[in-house]
PDB file of N, CA and C in Angstrom:
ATOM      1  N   UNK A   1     117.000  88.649  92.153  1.00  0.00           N
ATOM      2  CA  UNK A   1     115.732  88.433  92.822  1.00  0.00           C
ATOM      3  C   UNK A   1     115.731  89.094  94.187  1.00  0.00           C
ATOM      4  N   UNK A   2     114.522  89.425  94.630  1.00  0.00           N
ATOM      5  CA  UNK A   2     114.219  90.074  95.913  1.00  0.00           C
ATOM      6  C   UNK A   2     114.406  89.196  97.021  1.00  0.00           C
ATOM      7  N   UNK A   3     114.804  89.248  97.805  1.00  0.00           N
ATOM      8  CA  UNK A   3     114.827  88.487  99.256  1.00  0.00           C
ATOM      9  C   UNK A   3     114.765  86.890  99.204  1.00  0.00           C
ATOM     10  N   UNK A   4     115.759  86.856  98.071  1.00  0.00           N
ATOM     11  CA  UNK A   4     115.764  85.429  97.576  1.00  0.00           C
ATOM     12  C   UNK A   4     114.437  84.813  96.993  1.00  0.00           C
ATOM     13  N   UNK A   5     113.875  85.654  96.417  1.00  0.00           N
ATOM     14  CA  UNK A   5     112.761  85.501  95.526  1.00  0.00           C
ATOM     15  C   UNK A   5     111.446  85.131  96.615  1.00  0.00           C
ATOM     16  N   UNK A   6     111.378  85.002  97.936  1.00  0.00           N
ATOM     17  CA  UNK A   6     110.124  84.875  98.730  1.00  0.00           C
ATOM     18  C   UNK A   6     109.028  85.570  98.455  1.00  0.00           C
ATOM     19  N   UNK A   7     109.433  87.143  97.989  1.00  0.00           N
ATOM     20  CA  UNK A   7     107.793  87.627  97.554  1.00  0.00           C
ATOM     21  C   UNK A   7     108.405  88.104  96.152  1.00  0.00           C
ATOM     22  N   UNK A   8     108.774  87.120  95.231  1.00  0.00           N
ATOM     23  CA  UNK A   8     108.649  87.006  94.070  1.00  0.00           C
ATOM     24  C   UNK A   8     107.038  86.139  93.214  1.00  0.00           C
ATOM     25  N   UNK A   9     106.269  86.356  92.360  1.00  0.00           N
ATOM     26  CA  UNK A   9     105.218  86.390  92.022  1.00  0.00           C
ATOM     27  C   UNK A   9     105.793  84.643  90.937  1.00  0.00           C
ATOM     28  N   UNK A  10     105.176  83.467  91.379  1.00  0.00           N
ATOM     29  CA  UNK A  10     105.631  82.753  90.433  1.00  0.00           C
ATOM     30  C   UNK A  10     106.134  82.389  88.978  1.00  0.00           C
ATOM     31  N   UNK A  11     104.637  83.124  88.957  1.00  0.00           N
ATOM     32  CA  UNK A  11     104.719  82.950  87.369  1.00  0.00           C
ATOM     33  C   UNK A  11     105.448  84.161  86.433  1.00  0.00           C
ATOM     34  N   UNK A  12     105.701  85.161  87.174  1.00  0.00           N
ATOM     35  CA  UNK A  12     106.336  86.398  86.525  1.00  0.00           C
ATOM     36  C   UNK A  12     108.226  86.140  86.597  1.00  0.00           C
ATOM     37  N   UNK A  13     108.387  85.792  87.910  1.00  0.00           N
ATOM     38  CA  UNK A  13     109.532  85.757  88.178  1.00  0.00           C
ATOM     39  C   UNK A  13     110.355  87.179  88.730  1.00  0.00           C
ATOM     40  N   UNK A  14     109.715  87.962  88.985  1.00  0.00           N
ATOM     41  CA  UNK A  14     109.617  89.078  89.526  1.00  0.00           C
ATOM     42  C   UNK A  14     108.093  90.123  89.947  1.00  0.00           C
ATOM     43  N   UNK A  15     108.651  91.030  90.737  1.00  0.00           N
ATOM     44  CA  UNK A  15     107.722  91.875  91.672  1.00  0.00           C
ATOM     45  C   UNK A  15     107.172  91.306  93.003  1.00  0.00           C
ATOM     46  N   UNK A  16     106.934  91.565  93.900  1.00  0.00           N
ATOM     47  CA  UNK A  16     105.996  91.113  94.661  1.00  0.00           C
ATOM     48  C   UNK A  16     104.925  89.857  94.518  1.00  0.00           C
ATOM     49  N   UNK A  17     104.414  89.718  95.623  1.00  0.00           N
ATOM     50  CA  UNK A  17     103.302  89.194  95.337  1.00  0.00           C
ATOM     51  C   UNK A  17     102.235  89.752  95.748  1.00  0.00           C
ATOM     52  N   UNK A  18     101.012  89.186  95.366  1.00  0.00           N
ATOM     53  CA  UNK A  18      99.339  90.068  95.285  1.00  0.00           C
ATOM     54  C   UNK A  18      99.368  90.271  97.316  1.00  0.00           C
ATOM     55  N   UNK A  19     100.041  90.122  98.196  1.00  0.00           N
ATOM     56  CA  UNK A  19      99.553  90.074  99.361  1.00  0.00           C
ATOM     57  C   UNK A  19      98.421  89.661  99.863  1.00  0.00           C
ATOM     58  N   UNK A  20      98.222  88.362  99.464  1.00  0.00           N
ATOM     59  CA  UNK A  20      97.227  87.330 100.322  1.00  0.00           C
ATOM     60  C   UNK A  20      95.648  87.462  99.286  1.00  0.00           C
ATOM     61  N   UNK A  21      96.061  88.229  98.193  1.00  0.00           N
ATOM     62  CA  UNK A  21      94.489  88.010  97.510  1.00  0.00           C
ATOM     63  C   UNK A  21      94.655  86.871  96.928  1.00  0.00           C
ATOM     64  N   UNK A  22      93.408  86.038  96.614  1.00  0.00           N
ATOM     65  CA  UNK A  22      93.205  84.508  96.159  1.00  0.00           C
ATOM     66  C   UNK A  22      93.233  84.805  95.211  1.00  0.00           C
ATOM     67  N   UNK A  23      93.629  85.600  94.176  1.00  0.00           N
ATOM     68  CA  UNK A  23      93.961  85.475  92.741  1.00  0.00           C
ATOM     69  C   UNK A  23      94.563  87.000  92.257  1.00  0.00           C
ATOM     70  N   UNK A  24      95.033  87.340  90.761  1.00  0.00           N
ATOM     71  CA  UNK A  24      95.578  88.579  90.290  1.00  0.00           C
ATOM     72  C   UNK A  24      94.509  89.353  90.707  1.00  0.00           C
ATOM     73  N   UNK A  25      94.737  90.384  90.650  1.00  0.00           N
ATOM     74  CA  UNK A  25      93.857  91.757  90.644  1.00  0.00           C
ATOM     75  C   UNK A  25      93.256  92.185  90.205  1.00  0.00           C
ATOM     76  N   UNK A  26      93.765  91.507  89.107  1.00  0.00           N
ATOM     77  CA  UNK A  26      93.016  92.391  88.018  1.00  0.00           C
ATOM     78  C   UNK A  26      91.971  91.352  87.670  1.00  0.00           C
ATOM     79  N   UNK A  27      91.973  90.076  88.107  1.00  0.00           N
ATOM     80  CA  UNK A  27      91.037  89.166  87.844  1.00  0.00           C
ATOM     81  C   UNK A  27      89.295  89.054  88.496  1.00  0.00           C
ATOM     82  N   UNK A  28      90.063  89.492  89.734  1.00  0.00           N
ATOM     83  CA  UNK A  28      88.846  89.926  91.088  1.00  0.00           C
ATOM     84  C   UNK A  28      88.082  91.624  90.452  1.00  0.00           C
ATOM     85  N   UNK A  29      86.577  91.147  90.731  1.00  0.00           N
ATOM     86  CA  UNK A  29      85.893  92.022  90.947  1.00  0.00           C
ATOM     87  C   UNK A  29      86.676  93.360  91.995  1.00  0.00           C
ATOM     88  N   UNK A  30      85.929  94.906  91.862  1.00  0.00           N
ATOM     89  CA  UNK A  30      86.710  95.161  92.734  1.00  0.00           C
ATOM     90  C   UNK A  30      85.708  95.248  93.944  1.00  0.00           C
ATOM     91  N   UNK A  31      84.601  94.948  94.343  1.00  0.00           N
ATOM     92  CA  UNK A  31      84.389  94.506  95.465  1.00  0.00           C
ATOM     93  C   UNK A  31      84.877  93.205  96.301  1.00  0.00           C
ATOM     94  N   UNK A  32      85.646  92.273  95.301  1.00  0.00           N
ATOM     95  CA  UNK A  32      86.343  91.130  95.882  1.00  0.00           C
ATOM     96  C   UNK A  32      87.286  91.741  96.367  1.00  0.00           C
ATOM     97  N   UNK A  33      87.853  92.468  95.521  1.00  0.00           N
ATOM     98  CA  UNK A  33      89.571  93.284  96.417  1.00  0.00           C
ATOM     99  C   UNK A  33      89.357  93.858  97.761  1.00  0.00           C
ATOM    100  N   UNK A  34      88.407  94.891  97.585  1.00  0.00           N
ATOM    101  CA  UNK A  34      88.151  95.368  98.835  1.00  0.00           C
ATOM    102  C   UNK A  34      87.666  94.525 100.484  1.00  0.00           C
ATOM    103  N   UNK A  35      86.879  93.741  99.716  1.00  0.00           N
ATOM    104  CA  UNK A  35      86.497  92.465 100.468  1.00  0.00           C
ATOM    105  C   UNK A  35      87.938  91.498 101.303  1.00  0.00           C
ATOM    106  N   UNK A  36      88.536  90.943 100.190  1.00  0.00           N
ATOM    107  CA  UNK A  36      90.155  90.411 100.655  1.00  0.00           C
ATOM    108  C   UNK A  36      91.225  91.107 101.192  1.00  0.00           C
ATOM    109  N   UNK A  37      91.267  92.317 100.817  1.00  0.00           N
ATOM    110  CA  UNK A  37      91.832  93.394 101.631  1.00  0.00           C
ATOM    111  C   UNK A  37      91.627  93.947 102.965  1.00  0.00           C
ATOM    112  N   UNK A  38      90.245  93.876 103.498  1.00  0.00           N
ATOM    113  CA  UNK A  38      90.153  94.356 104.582  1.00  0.00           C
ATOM    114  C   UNK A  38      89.748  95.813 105.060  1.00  0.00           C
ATOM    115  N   UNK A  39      89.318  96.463 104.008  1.00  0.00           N
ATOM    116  CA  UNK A  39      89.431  97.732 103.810  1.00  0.00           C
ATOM    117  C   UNK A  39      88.340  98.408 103.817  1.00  0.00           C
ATOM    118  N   UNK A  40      87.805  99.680 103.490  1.00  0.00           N
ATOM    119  CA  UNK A  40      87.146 100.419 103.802  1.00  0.00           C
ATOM    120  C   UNK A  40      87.262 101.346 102.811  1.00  0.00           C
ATOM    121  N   UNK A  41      86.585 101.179 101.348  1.00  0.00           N
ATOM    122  CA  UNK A  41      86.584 102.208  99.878  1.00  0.00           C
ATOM    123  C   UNK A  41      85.651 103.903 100.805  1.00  0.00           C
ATOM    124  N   UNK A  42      84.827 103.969 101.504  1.00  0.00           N
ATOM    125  CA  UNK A  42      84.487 105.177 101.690  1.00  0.00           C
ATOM    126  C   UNK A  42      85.405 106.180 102.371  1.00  0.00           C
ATOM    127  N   UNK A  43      85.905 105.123 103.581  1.00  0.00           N
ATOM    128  CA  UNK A  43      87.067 105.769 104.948  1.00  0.00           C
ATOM    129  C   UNK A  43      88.714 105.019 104.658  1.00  0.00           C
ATOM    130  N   UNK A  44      88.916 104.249 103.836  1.00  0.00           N
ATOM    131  CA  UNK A  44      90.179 103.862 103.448  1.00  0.00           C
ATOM    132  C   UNK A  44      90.451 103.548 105.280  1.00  0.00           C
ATOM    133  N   UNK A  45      91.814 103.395 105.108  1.00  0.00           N
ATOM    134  CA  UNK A  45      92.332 102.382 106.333  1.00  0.00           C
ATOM    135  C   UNK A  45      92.502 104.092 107.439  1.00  0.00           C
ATOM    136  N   UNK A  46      92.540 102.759 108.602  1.00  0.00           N
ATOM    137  CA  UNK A  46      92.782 103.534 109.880  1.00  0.00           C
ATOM    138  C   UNK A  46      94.079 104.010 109.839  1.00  0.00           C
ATOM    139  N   UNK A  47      94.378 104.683 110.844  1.00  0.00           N
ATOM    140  CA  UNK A  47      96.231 105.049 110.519  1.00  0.00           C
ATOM    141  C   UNK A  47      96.619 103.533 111.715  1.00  0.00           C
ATOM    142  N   UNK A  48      96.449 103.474 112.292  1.00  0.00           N
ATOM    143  CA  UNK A  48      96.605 101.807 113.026  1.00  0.00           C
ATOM    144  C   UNK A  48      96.505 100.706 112.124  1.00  0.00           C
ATOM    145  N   UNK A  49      96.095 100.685 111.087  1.00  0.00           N
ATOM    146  CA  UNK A  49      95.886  99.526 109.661  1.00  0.00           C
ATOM    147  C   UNK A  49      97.329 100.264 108.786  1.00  0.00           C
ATOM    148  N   UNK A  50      97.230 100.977 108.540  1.00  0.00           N
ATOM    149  CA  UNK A  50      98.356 101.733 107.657  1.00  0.00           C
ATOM    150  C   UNK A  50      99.315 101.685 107.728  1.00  0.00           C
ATOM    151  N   UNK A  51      99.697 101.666 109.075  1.00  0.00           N
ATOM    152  CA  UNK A  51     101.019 101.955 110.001  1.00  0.00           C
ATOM    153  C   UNK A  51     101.654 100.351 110.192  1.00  0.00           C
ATOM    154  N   UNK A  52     100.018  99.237 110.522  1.00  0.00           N
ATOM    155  CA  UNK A  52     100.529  98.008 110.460  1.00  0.00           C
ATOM    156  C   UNK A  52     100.780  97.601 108.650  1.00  0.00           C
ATOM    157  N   UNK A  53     100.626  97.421 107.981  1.00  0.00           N
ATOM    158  CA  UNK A  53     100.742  97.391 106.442  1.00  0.00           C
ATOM    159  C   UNK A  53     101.869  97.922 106.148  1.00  0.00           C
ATOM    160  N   UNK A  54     102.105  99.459 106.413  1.00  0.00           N
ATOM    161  CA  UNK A  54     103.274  99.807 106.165  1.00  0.00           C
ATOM    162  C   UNK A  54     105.004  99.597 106.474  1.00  0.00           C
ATOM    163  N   UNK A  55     104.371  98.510 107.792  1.00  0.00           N
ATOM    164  CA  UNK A  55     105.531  97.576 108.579  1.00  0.00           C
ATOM    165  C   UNK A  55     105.514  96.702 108.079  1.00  0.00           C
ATOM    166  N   UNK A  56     104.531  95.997 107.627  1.00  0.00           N
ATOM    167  CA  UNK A  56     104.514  94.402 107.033  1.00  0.00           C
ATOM    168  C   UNK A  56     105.333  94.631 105.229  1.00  0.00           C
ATOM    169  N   UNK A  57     104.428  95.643 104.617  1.00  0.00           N
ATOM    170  CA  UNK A  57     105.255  95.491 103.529  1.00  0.00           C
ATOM    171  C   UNK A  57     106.055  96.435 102.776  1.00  0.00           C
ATOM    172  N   UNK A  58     106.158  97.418 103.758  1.00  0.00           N
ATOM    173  CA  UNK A  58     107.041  98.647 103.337  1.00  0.00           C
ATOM    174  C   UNK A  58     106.134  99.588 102.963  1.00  0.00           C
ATOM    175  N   UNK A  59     107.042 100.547 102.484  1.00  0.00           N
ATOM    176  CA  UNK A  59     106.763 101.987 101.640  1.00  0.00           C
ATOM    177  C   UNK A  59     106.037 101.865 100.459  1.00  0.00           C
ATOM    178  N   UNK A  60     105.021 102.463 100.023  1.00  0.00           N
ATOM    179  CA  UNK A  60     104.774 102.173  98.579  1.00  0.00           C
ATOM    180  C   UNK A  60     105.244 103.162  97.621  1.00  0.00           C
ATOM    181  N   UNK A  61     106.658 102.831  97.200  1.00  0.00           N
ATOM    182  CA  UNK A  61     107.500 104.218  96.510  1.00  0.00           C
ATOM    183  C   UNK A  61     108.181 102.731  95.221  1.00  0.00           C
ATOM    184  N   UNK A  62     108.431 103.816  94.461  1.00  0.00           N
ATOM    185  CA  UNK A  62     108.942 103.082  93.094  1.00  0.00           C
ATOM    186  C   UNK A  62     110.385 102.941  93.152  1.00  0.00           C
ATOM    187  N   UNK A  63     111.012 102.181  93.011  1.00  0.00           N
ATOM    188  CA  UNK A  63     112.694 102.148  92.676  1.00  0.00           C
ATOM    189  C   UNK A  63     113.353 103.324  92.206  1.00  0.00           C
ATOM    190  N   UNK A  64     114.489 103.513  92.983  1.00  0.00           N
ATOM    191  CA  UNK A  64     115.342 104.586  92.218  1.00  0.00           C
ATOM    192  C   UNK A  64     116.370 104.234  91.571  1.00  0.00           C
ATOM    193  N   UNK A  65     116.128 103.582  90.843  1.00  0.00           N
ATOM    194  CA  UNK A  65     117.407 103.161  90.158  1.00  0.00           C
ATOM    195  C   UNK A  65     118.768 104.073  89.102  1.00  0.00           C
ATOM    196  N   UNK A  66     119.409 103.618  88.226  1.00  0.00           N
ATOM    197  CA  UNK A  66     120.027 104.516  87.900  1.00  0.00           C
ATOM    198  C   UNK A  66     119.151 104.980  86.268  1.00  0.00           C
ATOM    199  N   UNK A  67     118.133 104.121  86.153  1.00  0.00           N
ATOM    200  CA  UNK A  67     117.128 104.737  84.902  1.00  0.00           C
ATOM    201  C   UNK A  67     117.672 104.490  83.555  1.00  0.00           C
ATOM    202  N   UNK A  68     117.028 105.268  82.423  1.00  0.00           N
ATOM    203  CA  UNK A  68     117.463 104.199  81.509  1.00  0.00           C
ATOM    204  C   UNK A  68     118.183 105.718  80.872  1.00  0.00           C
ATOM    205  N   UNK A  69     119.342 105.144  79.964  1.00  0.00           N
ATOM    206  CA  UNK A  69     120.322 106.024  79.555  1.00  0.00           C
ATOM    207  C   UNK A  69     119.972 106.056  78.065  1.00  0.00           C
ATOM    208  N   UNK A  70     120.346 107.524  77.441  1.00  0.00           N
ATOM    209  CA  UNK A  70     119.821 107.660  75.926  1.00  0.00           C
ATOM    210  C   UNK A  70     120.562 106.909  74.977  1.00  0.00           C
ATOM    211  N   UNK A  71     121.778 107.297  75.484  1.00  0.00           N
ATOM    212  CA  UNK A  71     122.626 106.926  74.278  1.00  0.00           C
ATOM    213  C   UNK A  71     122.889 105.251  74.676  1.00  0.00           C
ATOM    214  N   UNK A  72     122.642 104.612  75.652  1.00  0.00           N
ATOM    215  CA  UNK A  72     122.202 102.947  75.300  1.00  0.00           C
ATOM    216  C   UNK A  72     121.339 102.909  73.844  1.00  0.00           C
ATOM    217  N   UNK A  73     120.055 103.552  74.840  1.00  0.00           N
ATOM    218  CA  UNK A  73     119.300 102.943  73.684  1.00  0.00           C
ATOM    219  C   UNK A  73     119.084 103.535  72.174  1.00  0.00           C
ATOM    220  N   UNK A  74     119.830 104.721  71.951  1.00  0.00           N
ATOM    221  CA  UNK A  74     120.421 104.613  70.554  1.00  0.00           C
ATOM    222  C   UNK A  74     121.607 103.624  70.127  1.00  0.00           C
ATOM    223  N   UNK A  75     122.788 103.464  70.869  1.00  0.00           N
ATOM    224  CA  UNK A  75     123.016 102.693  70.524  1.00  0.00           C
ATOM    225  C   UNK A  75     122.760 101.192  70.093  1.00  0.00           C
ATOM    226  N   UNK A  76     121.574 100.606  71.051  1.00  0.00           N
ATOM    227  CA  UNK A  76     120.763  99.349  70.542  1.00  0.00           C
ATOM    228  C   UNK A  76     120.128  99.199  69.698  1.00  0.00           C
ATOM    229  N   UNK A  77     119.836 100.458  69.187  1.00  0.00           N
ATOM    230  CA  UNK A  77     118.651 100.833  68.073  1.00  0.00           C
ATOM    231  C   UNK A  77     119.448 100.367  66.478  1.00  0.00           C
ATOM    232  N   UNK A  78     121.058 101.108  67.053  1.00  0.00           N
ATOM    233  CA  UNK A  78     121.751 101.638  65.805  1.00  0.00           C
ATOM    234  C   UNK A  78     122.773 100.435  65.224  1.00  0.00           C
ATOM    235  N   UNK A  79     122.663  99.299  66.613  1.00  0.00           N
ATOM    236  CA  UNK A  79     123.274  97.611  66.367  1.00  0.00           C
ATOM    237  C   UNK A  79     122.570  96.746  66.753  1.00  0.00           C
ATOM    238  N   UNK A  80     121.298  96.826  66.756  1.00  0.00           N
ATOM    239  CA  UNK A  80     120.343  95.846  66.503  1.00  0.00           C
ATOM    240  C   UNK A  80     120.276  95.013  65.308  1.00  0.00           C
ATOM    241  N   UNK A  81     120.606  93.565  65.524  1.00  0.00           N
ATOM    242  CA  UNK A  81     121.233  92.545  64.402  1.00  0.00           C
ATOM    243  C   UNK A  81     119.688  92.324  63.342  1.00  0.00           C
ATOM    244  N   UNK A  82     118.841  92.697  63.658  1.00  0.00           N
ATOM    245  CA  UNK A  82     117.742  92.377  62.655  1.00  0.00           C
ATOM    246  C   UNK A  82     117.845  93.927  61.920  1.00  0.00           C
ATOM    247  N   UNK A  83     118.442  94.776  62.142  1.00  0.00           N
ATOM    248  CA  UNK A  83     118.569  96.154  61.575  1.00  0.00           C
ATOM    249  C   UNK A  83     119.600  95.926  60.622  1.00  0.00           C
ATOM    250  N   UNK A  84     120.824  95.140  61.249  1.00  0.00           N
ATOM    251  CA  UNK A  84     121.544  94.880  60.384  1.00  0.00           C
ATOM    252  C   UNK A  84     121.729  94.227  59.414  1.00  0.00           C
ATOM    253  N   UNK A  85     120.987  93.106  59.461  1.00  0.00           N
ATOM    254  CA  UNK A  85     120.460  91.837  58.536  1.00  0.00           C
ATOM    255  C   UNK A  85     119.284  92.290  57.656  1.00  0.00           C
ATOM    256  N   UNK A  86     118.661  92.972  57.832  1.00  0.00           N
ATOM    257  CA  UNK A  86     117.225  93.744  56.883  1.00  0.00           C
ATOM    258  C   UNK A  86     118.287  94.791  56.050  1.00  0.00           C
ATOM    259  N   UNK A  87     118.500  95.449  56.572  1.00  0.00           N
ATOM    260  CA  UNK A  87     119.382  96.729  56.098  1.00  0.00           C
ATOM    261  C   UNK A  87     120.634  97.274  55.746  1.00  0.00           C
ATOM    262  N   UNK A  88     120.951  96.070  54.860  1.00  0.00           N
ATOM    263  CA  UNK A  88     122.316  96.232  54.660  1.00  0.00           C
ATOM    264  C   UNK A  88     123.198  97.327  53.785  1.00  0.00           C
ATOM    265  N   UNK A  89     123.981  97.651  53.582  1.00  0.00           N
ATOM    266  CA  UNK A  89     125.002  99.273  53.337  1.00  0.00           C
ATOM    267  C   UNK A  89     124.635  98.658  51.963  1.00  0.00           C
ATOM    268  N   UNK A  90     124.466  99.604  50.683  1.00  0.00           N
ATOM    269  CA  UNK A  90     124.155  99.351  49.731  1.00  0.00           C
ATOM    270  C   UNK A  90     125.574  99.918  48.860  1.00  0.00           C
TER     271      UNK A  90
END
C-alpha cells in the first residue's frame, strides 16, 4: 500500500483517491467535476493552480515498474490448473 494506505481509495484497496470530489468520476456529471475541481474547461488552470496541485499531489506520470514479462505469462498460461484439469494428456 501507498503511504500506508492514506490516499488509498476504500473500496478498491488501491490507487489514490478522487481528490476531494463528493463522489467517483465517473459518477458526476462533467460539469460537476469541473465545478468540484475548481477549474476552468476553456483556460484550464493557472500555472499558480498547477504548480500548487502539482505540490499537493505530485506528477501525473504512470509507474515505472519492472512491467510484465512474456515468458511469465506463458508460463501461467501453460500451468494454469483449470488447463490442466480440462485438458488432460490423452
Amino acid at each position: 500500500m501507498q503511504n500506508d494506505g492514506e490516499d488509498i481509495h476504500p473500496r478498491s484497496c488501491e490507487g489514490p483517491m478522487h481528490n476531494g470530489l463528493s463522489d467517483d468520476p465517473y459518477l458526476l456529471s462533467g460539469d460537476e467535476v469541473v465545478r468540484q475541481m475548481s477549474t476552468d474547461p476553456e483556460n484550464g488552470l493557472s500555472d499558480a493552480e498547477a504548480g500548487a496541485r502539482m505540490t499537493k499531489f505530485g506528477l501525473n506520470e504512470l509507474d515505472t515498474g519492472p512491467g510484465v514479462s512474456v515468458v511469465r505469462i506463458l508460463l501461467r498460461q501453460l500451468f494454469n490448473a483449470m488447463g490442466l484439469v480440462c485438458c488432460p494428456a490423452t
